[in-house]
C-alpha atoms as a PDB file:
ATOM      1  CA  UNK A   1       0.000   0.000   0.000  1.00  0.00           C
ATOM      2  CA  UNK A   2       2.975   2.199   0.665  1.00  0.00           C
ATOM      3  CA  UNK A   3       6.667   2.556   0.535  1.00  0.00           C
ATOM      4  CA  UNK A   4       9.325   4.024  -0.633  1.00  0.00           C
ATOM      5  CA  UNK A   5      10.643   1.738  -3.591  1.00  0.00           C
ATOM      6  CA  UNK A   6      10.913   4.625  -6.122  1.00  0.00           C
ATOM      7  CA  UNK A   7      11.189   1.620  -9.197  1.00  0.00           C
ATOM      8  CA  UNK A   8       6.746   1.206  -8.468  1.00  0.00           C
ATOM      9  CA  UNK A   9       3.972   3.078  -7.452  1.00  0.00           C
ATOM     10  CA  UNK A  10       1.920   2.977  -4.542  1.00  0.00           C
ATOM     11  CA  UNK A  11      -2.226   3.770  -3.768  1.00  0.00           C
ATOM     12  CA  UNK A  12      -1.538   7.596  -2.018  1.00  0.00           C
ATOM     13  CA  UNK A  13      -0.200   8.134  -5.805  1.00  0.00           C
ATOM     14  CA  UNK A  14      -3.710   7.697  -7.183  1.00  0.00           C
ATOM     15  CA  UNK A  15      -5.150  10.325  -5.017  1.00  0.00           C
ATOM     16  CA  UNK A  16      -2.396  12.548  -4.685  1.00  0.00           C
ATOM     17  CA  UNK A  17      -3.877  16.148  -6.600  1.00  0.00           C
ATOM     18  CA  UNK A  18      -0.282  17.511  -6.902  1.00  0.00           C
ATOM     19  CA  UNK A  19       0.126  17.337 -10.321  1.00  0.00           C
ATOM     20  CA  UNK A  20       4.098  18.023 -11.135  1.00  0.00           C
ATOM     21  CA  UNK A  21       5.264  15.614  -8.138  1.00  0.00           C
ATOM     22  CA  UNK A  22       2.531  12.992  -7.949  1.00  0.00           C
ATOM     23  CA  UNK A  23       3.070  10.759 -11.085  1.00  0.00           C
ATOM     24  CA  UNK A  24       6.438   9.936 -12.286  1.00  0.00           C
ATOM     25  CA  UNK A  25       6.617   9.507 -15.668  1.00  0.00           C
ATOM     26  CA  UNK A  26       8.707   7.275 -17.760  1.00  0.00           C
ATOM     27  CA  UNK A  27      11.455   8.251 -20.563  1.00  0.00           C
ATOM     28  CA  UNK A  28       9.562   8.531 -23.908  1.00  0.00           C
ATOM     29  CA  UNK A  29      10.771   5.599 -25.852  1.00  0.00           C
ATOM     30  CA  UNK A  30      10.258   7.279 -29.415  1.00  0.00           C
ATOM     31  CA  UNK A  31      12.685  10.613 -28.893  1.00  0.00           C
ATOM     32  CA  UNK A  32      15.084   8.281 -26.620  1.00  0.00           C
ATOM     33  CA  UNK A  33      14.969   5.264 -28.998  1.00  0.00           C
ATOM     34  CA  UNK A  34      13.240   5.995 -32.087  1.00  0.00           C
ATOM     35  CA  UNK A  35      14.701   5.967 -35.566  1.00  0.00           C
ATOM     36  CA  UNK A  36      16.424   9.290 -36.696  1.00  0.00           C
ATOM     37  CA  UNK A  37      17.538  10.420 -40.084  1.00  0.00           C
ATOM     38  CA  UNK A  38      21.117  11.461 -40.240  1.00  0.00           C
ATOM     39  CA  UNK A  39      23.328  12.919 -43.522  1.00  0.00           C
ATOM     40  CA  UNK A  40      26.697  11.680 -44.091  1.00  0.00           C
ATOM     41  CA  UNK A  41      29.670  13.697 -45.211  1.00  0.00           C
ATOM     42  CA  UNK A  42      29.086  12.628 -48.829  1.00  0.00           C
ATOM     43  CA  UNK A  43      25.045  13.950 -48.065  1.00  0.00           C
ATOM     44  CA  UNK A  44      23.188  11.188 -48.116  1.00  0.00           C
ATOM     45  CA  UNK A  45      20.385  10.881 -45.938  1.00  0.00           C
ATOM     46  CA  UNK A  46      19.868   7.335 -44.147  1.00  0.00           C
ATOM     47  CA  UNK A  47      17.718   6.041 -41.556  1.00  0.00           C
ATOM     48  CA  UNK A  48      19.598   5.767 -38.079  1.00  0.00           C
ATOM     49  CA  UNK A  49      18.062   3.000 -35.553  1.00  0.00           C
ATOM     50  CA  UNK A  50      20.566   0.877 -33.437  1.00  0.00           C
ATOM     51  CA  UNK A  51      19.900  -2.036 -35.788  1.00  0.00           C
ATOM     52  CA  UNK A  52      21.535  -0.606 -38.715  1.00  0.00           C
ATOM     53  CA  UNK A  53      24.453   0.880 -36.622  1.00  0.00           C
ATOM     54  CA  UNK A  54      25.086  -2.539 -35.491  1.00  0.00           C
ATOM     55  CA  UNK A  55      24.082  -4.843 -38.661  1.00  0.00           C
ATOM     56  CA  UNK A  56      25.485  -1.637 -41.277  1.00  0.00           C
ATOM     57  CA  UNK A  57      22.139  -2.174 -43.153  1.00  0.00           C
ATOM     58  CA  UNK A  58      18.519  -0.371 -43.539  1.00  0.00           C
ATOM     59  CA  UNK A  59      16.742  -1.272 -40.635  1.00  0.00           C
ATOM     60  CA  UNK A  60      14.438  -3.985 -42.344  1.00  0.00           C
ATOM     61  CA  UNK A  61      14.546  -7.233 -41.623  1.00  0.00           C
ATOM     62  CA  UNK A  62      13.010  -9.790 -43.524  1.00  0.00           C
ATOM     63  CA  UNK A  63      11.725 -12.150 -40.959  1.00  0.00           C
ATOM     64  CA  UNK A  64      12.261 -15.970 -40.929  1.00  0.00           C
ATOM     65  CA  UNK A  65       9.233 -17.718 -41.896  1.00  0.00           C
ATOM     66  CA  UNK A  66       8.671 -20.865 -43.296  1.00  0.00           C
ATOM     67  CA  UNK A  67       8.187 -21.284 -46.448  1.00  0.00           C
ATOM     68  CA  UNK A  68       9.493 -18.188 -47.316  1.00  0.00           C
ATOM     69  CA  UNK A  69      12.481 -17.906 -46.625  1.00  0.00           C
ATOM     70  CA  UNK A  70      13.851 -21.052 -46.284  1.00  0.00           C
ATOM     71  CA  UNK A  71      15.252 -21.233 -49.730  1.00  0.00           C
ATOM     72  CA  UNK A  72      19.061 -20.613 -49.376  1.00  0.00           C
ATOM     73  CA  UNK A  73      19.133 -18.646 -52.659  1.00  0.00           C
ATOM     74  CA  UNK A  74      16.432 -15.989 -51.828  1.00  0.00           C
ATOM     75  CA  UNK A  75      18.567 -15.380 -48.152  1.00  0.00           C
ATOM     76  CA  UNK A  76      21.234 -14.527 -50.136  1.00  0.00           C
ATOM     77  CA  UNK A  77      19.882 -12.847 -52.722  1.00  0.00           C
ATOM     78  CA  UNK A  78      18.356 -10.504 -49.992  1.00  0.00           C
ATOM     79  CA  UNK A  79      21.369 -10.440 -48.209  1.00  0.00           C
ATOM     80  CA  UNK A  80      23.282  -9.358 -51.753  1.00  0.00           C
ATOM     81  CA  UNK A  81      20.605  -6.711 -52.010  1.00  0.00           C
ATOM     82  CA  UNK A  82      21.566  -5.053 -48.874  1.00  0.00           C
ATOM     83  CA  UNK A  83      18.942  -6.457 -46.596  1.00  0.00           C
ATOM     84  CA  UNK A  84      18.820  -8.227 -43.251  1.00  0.00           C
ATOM     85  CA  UNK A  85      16.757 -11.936 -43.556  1.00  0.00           C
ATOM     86  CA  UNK A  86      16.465 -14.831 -41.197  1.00  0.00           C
ATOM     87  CA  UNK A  87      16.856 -18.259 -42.580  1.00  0.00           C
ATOM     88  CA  UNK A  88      13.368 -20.281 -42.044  1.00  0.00           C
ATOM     89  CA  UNK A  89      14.595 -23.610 -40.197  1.00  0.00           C
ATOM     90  CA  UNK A  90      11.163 -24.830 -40.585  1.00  0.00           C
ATOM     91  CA  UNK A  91      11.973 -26.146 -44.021  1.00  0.00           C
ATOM     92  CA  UNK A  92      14.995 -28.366 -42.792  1.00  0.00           C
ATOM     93  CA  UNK A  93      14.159 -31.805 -41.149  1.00  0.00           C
ATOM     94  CA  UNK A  94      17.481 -32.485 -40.238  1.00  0.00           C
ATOM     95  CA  UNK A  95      20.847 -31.287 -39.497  1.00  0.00           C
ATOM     96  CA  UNK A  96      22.275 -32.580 -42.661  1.00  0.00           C
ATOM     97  CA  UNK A  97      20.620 -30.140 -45.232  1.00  0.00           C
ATOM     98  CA  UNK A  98      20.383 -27.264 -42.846  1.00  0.00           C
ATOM     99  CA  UNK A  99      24.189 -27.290 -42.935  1.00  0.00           C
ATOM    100  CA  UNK A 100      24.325 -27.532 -46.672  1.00  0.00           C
ATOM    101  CA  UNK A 101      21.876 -24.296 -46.409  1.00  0.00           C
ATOM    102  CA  UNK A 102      24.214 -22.362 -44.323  1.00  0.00           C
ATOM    103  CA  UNK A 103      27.279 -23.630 -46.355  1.00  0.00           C
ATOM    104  CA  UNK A 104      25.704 -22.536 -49.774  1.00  0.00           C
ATOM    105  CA  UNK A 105      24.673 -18.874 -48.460  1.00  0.00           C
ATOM    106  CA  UNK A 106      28.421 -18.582 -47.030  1.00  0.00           C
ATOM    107  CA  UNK A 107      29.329 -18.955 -50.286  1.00  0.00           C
ATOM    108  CA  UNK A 108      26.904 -16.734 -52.076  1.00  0.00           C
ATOM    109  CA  UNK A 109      27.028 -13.849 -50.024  1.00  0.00           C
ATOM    110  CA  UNK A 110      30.340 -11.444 -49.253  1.00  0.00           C
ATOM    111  CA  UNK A 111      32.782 -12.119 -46.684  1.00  0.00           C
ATOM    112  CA  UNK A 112      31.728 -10.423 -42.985  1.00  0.00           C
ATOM    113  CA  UNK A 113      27.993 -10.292 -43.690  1.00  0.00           C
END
């Protein structure tokens, strides 16, 4: 009912009528987090989310689901075209031509991606 844990709130929060100390409110997640555009020296204009800082693509991905994308050749195809995709495993009923998979789209695609 109440107590000083500052991490929840309590019931004299509900009925508290001081409006600037009463509720706290949380960060907002779309100006802290939120995609950005950005320019680079050259002035292009790209979309800026963590995703494509850390991946170094747009931030799309092209989810994994069976049956479309467990073809090796349209994974790497997407993944020549710039994109982030997740190989369907739903298509692979055993370890044997999963691994042939993987082995033909490290050979399709460039080294580091």
């Amino acid at each position: 009912m109440d107590d000083t844990n500052n991490e929840v709130g309590y019931k004299p929060e509900i009925f508290d009528r001081d409006e600037e100390h009463a509720v706290k409110y949380g960060v907002n997640w779309v100006t802290e987090h939120g995609p950005k555009l950005v320019k680079t020296s050259m002035g292009q204009t790209y979309v800026d989310t963590k995703m494509s800082r850390l991946l170094g693509v747009p931030p799309l991905m092209v989810a994994g689901m069976t049956p479309c994308t467990v073809p090796w050749d349209f994974c790497a195809a997407t993944m020549n075209a710039g994109y982030h995709v997740e190989l369907a495993g739903g298509g692979y009923y055993n370890a044997k031509t999963m691994t042939a998979a993987l082995n033909k789209i490290e050979k399709a695609i460039p080294p580091g991606r």
